[in-house]
PDB file of N, CA and C in Angstrom:
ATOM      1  N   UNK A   1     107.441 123.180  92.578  1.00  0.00           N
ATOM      2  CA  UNK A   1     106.947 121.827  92.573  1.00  0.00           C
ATOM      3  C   UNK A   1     106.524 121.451  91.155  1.00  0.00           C
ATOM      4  N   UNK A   2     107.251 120.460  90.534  1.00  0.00           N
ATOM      5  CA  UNK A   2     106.484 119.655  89.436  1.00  0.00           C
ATOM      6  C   UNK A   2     105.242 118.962  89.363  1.00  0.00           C
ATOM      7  N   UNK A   3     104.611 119.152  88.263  1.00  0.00           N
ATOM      8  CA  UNK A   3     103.687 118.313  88.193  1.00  0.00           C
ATOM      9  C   UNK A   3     103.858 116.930  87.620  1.00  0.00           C
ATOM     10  N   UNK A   4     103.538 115.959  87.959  1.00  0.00           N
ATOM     11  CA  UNK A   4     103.375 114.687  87.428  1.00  0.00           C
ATOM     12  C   UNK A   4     102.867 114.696  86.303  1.00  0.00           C
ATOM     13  N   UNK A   5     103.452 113.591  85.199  1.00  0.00           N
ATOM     14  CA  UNK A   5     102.381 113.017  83.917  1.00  0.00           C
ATOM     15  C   UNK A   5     101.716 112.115  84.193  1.00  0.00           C
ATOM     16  N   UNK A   6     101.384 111.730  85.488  1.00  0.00           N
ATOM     17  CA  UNK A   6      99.986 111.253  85.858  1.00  0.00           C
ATOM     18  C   UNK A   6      99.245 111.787  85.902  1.00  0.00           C
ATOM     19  N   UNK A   7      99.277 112.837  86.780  1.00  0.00           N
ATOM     20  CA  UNK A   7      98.008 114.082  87.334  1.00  0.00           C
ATOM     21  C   UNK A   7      97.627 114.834  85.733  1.00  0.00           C
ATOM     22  N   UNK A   8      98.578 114.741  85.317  1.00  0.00           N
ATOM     23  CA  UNK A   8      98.122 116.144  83.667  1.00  0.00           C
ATOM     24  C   UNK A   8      97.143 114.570  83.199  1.00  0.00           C
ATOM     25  N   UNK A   9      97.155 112.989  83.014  1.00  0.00           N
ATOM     26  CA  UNK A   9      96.938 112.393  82.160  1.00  0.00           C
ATOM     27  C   UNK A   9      95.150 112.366  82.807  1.00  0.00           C
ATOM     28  N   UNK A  10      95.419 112.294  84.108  1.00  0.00           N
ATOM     29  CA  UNK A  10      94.234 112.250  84.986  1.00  0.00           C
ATOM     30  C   UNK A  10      93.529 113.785  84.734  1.00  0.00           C
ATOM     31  N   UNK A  11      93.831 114.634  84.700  1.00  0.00           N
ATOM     32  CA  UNK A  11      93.389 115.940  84.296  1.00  0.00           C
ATOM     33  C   UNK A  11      92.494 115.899  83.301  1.00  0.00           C
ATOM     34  N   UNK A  12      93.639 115.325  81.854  1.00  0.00           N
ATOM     35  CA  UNK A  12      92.747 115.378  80.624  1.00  0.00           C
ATOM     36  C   UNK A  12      91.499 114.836  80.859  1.00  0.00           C
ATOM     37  N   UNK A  13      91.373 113.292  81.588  1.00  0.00           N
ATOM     38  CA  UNK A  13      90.682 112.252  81.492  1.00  0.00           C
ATOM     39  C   UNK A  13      89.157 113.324  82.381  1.00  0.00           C
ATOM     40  N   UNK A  14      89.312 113.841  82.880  1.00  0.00           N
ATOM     41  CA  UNK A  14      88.312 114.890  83.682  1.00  0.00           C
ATOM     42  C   UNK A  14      87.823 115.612  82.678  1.00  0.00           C
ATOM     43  N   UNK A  15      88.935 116.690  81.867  1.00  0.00           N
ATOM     44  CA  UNK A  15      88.380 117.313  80.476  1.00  0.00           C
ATOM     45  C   UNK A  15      87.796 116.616  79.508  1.00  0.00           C
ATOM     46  N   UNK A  16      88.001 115.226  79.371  1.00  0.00           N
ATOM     47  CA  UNK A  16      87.452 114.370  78.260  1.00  0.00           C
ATOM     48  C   UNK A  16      86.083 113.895  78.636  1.00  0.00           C
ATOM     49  N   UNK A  17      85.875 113.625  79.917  1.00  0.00           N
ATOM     50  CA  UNK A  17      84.513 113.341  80.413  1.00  0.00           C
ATOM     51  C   UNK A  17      83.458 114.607  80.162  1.00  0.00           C
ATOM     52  N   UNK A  18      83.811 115.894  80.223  1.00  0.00           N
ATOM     53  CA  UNK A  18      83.012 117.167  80.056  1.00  0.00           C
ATOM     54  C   UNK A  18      82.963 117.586  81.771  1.00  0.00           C
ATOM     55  N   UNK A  19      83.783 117.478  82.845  1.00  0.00           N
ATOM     56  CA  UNK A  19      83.201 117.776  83.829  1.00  0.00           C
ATOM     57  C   UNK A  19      83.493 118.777  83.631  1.00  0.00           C
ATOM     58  N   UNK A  20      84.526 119.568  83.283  1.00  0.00           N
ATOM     59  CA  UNK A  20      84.872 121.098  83.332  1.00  0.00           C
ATOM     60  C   UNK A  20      85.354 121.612  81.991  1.00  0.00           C
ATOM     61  N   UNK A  21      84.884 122.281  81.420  1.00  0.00           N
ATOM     62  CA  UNK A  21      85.771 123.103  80.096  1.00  0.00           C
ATOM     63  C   UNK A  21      87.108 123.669  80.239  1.00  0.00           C
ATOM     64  N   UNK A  22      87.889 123.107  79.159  1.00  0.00           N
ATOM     65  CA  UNK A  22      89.249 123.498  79.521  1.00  0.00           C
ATOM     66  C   UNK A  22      89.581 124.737  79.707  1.00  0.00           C
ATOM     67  N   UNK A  23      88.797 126.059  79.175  1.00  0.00           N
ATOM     68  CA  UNK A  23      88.812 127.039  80.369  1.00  0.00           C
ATOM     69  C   UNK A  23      89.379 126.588  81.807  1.00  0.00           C
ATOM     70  N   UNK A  24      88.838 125.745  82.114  1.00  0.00           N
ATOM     71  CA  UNK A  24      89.167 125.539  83.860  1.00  0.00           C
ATOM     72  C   UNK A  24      89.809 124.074  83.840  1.00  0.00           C
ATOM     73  N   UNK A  25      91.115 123.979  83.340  1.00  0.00           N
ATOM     74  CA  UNK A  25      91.903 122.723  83.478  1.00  0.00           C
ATOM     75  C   UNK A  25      92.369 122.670  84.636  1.00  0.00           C
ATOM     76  N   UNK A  26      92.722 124.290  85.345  1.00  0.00           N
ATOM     77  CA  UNK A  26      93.477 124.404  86.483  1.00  0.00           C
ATOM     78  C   UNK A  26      92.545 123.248  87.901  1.00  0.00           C
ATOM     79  N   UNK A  27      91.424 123.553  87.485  1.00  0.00           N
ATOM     80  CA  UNK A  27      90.474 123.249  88.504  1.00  0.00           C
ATOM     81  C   UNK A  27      90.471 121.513  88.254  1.00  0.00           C
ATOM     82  N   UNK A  28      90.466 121.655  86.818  1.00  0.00           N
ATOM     83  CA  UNK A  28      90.611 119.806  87.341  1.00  0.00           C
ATOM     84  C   UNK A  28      91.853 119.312  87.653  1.00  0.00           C
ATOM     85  N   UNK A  29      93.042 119.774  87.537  1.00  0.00           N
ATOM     86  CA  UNK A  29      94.071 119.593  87.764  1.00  0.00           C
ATOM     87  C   UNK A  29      93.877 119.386  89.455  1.00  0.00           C
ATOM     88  N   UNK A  30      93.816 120.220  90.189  1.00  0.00           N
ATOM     89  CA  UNK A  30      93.752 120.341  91.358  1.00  0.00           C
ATOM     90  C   UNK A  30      92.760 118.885  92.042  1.00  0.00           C
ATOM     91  N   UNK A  31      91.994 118.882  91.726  1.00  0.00           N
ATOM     92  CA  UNK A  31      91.389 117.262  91.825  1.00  0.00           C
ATOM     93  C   UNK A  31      91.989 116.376  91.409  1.00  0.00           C
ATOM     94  N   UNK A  32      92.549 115.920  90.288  1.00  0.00           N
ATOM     95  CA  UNK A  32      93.775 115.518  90.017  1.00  0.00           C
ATOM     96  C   UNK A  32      95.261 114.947  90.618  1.00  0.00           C
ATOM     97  N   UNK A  33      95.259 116.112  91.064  1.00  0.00           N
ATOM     98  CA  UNK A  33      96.871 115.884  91.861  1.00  0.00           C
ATOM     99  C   UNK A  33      96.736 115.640  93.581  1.00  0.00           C
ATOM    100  N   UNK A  34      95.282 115.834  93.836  1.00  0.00           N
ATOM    101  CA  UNK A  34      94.856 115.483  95.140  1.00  0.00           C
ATOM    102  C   UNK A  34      94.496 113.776  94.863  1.00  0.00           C
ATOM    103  N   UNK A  35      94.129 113.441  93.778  1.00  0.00           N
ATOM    104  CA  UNK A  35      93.694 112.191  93.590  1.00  0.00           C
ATOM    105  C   UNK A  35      94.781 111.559  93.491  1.00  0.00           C
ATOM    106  N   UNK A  36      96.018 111.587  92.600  1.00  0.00           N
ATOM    107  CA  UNK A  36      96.726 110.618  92.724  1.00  0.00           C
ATOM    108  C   UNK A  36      97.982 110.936  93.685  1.00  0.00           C
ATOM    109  N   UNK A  37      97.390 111.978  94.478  1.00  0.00           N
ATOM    110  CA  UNK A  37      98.688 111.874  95.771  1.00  0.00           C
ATOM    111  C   UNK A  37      97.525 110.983  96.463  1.00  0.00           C
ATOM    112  N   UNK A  38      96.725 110.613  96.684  1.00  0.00           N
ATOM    113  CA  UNK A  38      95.853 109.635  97.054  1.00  0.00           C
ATOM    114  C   UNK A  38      95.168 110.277  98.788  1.00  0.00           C
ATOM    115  N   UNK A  39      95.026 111.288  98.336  1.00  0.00           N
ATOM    116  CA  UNK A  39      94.383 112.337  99.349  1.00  0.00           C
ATOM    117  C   UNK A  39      93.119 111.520 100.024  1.00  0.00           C
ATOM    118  N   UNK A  40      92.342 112.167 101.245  1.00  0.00           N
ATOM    119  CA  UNK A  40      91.440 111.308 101.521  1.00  0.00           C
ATOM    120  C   UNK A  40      90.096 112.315 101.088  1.00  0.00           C
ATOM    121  N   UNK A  41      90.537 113.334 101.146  1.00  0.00           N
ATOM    122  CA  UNK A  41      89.516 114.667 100.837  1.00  0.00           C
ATOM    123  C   UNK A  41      90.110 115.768 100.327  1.00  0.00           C
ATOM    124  N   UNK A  42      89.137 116.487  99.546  1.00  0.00           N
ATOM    125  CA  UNK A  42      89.382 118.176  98.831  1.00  0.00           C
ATOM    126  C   UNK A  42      88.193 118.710 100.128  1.00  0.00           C
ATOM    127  N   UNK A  43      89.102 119.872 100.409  1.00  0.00           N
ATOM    128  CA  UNK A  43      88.398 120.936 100.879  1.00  0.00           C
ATOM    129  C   UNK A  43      88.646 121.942 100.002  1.00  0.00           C
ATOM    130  N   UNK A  44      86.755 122.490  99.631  1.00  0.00           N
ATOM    131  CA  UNK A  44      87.237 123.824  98.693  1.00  0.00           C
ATOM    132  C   UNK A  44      85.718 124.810  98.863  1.00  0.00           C
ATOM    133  N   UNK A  45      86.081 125.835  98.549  1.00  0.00           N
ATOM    134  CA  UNK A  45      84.979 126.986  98.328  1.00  0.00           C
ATOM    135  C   UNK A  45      84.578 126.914  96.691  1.00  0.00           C
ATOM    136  N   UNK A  46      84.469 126.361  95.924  1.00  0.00           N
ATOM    137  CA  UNK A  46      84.629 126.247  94.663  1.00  0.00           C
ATOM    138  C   UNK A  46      83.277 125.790  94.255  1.00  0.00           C
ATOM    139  N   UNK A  47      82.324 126.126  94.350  1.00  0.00           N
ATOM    140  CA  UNK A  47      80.946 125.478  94.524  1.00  0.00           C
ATOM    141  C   UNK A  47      80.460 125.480  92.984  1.00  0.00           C
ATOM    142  N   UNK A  48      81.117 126.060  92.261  1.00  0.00           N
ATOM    143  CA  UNK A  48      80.615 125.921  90.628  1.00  0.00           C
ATOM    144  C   UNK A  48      80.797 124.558  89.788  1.00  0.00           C
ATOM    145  N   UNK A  49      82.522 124.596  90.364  1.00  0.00           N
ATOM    146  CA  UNK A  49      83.467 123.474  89.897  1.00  0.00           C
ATOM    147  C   UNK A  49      83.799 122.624  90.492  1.00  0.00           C
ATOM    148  N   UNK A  50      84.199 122.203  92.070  1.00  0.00           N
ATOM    149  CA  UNK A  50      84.320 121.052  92.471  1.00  0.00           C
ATOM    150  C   UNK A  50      83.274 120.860  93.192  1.00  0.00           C
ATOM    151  N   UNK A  51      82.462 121.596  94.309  1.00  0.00           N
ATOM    152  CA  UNK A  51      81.924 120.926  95.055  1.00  0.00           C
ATOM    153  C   UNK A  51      80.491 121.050  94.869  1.00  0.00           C
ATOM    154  N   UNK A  52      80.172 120.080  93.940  1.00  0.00           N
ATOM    155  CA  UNK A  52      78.392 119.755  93.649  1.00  0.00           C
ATOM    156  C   UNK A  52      78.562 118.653  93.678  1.00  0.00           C
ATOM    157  N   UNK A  53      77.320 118.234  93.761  1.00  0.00           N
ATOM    158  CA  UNK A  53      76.964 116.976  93.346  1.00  0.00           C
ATOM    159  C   UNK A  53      77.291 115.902  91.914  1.00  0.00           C
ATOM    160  N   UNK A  54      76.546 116.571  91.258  1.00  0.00           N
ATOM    161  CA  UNK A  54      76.651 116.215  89.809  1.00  0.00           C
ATOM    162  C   UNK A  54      78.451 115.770  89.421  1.00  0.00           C
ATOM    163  N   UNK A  55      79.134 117.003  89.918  1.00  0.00           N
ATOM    164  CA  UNK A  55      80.701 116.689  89.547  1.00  0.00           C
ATOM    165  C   UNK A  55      81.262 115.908  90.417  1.00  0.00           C
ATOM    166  N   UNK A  56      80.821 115.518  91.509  1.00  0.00           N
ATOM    167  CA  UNK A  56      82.077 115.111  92.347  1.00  0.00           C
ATOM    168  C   UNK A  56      81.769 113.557  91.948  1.00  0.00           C
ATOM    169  N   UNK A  57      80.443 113.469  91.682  1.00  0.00           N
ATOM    170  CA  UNK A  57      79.929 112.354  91.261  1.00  0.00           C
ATOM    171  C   UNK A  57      80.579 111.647  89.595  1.00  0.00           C
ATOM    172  N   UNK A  58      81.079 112.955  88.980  1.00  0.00           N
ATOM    173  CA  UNK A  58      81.767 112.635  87.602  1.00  0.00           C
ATOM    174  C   UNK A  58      82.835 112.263  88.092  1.00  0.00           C
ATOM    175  N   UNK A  59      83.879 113.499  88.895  1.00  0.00           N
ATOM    176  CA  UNK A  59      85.070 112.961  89.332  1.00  0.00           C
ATOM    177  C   UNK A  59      85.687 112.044  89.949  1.00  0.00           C
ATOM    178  N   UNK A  60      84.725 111.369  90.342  1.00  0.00           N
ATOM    179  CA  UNK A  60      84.852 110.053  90.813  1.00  0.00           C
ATOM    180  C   UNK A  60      84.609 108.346  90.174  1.00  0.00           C
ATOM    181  N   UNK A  61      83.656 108.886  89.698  1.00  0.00           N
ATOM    182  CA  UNK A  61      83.456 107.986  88.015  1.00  0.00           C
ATOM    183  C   UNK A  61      84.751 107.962  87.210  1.00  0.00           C
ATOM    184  N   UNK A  62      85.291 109.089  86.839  1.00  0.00           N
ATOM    185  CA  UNK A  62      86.500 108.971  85.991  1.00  0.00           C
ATOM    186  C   UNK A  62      87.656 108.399  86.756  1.00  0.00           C
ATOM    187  N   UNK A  63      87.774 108.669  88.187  1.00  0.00           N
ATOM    188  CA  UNK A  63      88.885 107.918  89.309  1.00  0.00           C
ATOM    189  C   UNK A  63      88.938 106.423  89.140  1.00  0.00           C
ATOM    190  N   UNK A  64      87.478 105.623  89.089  1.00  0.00           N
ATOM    191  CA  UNK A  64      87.317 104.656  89.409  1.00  0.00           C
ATOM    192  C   UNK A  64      87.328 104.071  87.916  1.00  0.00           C
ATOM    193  N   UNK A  65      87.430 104.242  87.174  1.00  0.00           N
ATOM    194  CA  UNK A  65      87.631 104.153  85.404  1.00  0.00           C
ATOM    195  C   UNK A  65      89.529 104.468  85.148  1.00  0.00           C
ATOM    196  N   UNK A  66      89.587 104.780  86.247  1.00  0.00           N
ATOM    197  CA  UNK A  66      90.902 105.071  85.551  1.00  0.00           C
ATOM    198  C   UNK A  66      92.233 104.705  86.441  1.00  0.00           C
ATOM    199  N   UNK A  67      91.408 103.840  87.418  1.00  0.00           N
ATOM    200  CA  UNK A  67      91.885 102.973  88.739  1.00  0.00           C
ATOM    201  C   UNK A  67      92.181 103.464  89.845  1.00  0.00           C
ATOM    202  N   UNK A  68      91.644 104.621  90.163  1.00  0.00           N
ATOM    203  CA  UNK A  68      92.065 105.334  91.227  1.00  0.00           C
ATOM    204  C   UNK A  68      91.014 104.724  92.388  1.00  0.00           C
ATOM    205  N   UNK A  69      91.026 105.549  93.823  1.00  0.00           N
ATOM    206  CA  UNK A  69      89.889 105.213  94.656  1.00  0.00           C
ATOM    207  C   UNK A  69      89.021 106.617  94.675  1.00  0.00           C
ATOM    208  N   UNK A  70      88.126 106.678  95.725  1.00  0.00           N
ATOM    209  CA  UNK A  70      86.846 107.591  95.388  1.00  0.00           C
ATOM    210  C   UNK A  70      87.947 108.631  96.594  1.00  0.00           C
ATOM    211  N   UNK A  71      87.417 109.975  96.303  1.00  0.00           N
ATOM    212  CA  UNK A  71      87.815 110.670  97.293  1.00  0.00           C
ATOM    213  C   UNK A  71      86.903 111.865  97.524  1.00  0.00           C
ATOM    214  N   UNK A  72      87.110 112.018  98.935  1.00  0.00           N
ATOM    215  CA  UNK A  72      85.371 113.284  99.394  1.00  0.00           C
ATOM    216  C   UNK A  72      85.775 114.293  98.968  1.00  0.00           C
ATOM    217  N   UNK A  73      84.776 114.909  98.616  1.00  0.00           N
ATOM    218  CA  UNK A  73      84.704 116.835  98.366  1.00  0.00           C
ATOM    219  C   UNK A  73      83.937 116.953  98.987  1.00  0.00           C
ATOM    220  N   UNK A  74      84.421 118.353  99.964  1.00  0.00           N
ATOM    221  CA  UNK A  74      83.651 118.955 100.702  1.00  0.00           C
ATOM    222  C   UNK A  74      83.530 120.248 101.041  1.00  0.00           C
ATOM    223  N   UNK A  75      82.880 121.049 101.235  1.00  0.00           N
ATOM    224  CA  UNK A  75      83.235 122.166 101.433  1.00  0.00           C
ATOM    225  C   UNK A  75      84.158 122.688 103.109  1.00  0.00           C
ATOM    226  N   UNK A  76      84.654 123.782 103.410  1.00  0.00           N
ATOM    227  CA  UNK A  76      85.152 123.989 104.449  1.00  0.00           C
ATOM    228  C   UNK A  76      84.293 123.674 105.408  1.00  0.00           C
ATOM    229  N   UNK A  77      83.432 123.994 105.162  1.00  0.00           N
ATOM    230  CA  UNK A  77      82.709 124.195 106.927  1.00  0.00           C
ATOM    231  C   UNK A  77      82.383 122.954 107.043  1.00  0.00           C
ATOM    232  N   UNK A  78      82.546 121.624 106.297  1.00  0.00           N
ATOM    233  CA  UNK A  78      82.342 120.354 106.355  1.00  0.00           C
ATOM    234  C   UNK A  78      82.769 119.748 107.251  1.00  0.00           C
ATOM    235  N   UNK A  79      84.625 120.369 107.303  1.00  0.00           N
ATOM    236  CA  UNK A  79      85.449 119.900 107.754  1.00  0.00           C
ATOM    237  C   UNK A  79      86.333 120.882 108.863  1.00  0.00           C
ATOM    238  N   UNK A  80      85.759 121.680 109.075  1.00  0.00           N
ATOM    239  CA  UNK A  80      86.188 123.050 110.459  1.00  0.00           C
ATOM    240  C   UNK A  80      85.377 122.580 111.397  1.00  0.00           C
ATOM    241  N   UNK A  81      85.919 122.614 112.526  1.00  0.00           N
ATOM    242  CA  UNK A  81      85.148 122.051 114.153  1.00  0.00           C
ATOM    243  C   UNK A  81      84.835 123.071 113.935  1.00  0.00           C
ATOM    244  N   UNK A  82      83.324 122.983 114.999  1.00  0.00           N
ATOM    245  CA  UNK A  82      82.029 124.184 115.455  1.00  0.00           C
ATOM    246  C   UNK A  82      82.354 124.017 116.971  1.00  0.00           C
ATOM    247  N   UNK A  83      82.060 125.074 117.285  1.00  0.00           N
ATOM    248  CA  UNK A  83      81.343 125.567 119.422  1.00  0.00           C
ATOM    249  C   UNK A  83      79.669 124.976 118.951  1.00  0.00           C
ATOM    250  N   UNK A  84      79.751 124.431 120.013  1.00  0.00           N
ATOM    251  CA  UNK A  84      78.008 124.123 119.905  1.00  0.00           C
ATOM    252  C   UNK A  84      77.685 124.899 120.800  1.00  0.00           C
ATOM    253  N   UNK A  85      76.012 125.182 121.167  1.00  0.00           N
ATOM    254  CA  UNK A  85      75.566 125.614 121.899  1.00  0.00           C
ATOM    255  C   UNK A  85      74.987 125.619 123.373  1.00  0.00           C
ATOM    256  N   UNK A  86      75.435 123.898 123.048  1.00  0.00           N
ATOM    257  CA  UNK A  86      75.094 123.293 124.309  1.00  0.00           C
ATOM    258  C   UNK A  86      76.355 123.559 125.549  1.00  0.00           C
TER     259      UNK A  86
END
């Protein structure tokens, strides 16, 4: 699968904000290419890099700066049905 020169342009635009050090381009990439396939949510275990507060709150700032729409991060168990107890 190719990547788009949208998603790499949207990538940078993540590295240029400071959400992640390009050490970890991969990671914004991946937000990225979920964003402009126009995903409705990231599910991830990634709790350093995508799923806080502070960032998802950047990554979405830079979406909406860069005309995209907002999209949820969440972690798995956000989005996995539970057995309740009842």
């Amino acid at each position: 699968m190719e990547t788009s020169d949208e998603a790499l342009v949207l990538r940078d635009a993540y590295l240029a904000a400071g959400i992640v050090g390009a050490r970890w381009s991969s990671v914004a990439l991946h937000v990225a290419l979920a964003t402009v396939a126009w995903a409705d949510a990231i599910a991830s275990w990634n709790f350093r890099h995508i799923v806080r507060l502070d960032r998802i709150r950047l990554y979405n700032a830079v979406n909406l700066t860069e005309g995209y729409g907002l999209i949820a991060i969440l972690s798995p168990r956000e989005v996995t049905p539970y057995e309740s107890d009842d």
